[in-house]
PDB file of N, CA and C in Angstrom:
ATOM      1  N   UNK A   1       9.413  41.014 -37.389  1.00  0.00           N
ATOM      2  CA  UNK A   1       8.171  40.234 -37.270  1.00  0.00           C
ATOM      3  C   UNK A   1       7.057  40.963 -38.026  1.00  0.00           C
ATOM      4  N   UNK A   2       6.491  40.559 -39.022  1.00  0.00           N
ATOM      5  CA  UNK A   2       5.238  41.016 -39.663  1.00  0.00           C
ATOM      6  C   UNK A   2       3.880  41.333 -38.630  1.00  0.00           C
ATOM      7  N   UNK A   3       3.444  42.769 -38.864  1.00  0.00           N
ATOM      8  CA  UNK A   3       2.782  43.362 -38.464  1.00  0.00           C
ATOM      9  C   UNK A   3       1.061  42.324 -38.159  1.00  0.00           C
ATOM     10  N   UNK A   4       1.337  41.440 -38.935  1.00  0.00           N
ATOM     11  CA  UNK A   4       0.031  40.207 -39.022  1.00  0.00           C
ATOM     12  C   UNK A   4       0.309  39.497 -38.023  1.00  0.00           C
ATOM     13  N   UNK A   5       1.393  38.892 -37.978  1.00  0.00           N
ATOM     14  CA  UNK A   5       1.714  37.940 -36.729  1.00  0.00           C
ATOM     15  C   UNK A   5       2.034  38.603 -35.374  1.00  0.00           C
ATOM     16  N   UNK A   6       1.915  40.221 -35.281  1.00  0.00           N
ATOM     17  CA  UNK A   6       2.051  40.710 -33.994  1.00  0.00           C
ATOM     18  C   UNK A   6       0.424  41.009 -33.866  1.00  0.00           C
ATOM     19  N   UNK A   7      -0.541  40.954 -34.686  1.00  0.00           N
ATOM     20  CA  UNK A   7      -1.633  41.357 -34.324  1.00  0.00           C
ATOM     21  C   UNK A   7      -2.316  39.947 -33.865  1.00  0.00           C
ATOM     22  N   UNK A   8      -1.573  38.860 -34.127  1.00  0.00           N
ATOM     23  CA  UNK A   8      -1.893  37.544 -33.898  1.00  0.00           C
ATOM     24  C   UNK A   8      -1.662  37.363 -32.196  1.00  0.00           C
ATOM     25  N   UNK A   9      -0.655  37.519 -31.881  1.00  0.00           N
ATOM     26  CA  UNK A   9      -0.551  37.024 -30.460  1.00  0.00           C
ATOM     27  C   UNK A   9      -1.415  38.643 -29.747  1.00  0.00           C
ATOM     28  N   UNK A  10      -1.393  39.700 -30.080  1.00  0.00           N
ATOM     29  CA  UNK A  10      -2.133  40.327 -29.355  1.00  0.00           C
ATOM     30  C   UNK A  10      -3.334  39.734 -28.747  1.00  0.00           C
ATOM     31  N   UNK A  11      -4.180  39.334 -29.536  1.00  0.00           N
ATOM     32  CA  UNK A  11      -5.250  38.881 -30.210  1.00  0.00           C
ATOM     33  C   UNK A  11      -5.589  37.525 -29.668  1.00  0.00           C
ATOM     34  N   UNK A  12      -4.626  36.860 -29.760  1.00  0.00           N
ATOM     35  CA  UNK A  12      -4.433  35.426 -28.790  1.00  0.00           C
ATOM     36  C   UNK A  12      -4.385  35.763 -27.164  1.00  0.00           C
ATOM     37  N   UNK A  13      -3.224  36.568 -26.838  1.00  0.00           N
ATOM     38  CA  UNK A  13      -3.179  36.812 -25.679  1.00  0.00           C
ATOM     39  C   UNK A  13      -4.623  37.588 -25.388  1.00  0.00           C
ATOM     40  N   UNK A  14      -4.926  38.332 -25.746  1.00  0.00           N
ATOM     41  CA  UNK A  14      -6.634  39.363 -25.204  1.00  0.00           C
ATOM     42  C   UNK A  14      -7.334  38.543 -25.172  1.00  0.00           C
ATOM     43  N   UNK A  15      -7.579  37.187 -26.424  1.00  0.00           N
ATOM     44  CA  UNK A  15      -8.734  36.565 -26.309  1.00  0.00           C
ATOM     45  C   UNK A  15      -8.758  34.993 -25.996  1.00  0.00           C
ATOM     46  N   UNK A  16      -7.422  34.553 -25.086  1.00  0.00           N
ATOM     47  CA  UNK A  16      -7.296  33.617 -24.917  1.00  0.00           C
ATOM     48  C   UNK A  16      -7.255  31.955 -26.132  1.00  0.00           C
ATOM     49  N   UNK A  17      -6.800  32.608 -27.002  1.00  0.00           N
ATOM     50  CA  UNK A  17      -6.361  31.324 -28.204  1.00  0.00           C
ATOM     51  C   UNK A  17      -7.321  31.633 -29.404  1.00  0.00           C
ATOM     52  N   UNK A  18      -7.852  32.968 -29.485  1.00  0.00           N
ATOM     53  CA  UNK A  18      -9.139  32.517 -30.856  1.00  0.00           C
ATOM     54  C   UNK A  18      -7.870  33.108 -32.436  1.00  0.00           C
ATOM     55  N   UNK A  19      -6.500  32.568 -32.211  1.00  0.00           N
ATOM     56  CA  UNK A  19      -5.641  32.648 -33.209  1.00  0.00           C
ATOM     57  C   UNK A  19      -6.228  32.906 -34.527  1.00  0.00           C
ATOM     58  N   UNK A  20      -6.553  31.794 -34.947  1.00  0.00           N
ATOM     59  CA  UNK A  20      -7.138  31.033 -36.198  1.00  0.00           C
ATOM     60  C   UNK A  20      -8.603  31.943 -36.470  1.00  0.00           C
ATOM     61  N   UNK A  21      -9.299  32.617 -36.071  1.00  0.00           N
ATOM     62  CA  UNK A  21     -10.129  33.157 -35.901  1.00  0.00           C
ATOM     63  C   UNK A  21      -9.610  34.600 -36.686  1.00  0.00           C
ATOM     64  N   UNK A  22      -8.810  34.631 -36.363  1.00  0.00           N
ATOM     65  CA  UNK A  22      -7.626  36.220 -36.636  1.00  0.00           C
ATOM     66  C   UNK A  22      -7.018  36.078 -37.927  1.00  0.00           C
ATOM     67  N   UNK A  23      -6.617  34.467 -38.128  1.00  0.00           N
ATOM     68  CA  UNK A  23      -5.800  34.482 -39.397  1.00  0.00           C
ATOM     69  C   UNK A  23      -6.898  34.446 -40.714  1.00  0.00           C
ATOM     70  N   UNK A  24      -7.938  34.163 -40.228  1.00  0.00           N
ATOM     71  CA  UNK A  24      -9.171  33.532 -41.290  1.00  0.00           C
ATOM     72  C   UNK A  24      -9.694  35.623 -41.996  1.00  0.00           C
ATOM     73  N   UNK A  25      -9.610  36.135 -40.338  1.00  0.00           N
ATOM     74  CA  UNK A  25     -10.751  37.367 -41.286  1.00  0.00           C
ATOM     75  C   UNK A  25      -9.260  37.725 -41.800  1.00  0.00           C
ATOM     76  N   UNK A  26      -7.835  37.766 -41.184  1.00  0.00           N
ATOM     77  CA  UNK A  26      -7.071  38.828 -42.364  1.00  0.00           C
ATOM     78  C   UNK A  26      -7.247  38.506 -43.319  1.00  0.00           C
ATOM     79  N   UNK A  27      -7.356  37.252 -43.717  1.00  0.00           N
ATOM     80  CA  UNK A  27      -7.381  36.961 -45.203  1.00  0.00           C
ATOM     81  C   UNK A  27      -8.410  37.121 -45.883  1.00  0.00           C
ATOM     82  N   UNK A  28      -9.299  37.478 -45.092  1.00  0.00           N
ATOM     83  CA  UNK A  28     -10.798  38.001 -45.754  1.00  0.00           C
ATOM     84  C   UNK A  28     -10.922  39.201 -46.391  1.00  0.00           C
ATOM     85  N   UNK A  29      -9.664  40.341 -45.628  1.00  0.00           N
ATOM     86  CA  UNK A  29     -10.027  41.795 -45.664  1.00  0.00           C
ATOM     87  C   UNK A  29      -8.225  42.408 -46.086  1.00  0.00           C
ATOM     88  N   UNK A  30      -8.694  43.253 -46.946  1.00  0.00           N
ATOM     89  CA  UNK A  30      -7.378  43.884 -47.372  1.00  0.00           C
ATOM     90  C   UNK A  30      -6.543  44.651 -46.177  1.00  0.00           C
ATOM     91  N   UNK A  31      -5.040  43.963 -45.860  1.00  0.00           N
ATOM     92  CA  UNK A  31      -4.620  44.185 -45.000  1.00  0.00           C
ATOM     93  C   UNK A  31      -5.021  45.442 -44.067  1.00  0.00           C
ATOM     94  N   UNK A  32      -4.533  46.587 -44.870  1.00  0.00           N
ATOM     95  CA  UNK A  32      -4.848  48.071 -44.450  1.00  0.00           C
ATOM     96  C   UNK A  32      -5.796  48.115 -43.651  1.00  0.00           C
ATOM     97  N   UNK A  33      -7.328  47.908 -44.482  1.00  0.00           N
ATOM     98  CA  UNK A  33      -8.089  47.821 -43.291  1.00  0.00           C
ATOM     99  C   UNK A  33      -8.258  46.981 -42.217  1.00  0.00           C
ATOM    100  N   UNK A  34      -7.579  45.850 -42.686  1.00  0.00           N
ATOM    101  CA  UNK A  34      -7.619  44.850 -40.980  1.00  0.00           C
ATOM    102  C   UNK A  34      -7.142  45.518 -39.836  1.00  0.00           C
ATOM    103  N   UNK A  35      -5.914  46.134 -40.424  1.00  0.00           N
ATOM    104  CA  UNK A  35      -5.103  46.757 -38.961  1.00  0.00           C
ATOM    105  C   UNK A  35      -5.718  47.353 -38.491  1.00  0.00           C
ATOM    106  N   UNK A  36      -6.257  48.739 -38.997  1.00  0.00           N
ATOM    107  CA  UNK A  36      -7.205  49.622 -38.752  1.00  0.00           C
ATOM    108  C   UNK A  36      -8.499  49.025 -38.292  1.00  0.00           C
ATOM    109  N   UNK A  37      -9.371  47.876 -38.471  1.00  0.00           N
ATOM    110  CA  UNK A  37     -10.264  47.481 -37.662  1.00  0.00           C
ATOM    111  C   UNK A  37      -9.549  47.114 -36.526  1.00  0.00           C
ATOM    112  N   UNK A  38      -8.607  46.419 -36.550  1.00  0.00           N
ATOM    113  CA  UNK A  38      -7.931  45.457 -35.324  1.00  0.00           C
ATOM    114  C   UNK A  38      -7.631  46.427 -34.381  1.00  0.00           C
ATOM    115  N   UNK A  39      -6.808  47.334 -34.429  1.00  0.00           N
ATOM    116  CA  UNK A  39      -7.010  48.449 -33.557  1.00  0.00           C
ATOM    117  C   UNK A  39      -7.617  49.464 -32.891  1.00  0.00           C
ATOM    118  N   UNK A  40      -8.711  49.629 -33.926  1.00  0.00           N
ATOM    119  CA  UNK A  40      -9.452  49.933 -33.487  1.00  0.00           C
ATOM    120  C   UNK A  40     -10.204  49.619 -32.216  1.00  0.00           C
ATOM    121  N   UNK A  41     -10.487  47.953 -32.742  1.00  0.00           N
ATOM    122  CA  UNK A  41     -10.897  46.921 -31.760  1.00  0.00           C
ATOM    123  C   UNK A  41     -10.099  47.064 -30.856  1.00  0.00           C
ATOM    124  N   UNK A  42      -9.201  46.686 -30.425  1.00  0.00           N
ATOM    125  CA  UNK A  42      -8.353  46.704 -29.615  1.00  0.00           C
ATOM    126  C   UNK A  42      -8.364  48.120 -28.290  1.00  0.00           C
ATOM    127  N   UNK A  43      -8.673  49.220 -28.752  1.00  0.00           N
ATOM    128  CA  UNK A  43      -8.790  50.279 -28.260  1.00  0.00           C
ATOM    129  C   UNK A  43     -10.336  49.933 -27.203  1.00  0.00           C
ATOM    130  N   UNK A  44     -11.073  49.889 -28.299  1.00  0.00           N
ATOM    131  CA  UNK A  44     -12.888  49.594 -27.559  1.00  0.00           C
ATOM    132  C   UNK A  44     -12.435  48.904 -26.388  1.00  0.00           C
ATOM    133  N   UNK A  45     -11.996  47.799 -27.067  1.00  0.00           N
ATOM    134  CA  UNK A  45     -11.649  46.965 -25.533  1.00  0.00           C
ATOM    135  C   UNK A  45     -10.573  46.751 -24.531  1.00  0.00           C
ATOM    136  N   UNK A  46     -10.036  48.020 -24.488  1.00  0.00           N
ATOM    137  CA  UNK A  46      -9.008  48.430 -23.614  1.00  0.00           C
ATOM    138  C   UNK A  46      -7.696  47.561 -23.699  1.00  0.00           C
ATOM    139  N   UNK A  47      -6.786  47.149 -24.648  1.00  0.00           N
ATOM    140  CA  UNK A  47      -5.983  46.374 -24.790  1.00  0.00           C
ATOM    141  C   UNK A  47      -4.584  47.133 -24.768  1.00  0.00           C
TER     142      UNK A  47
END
């Protein structure tokens, strides 16, 4: 499973469906750093 689509249901599951929300900024931001924000994030908010 691609590392995008596991940060997807994380992301879904933590934030109750904002999916599409998730798929819009990866494609905004060069992978590398998405993860690295996303986890980041993820950490702040205790996930």
């Amino acid at each position: 499973m691609p590392r995008q689509r596991i940060a997807t249901l994380i992301w879904k599951d933590g934030f109750g469906g904002a999916e599409r929300s998730l798929w819009d900024l990866a494609a905004a931001l060069d992978q590398d750093r998405f993860d690295m924000r996303f986890y980041y994030l993820s950490g702040a908010l205790g996930f």
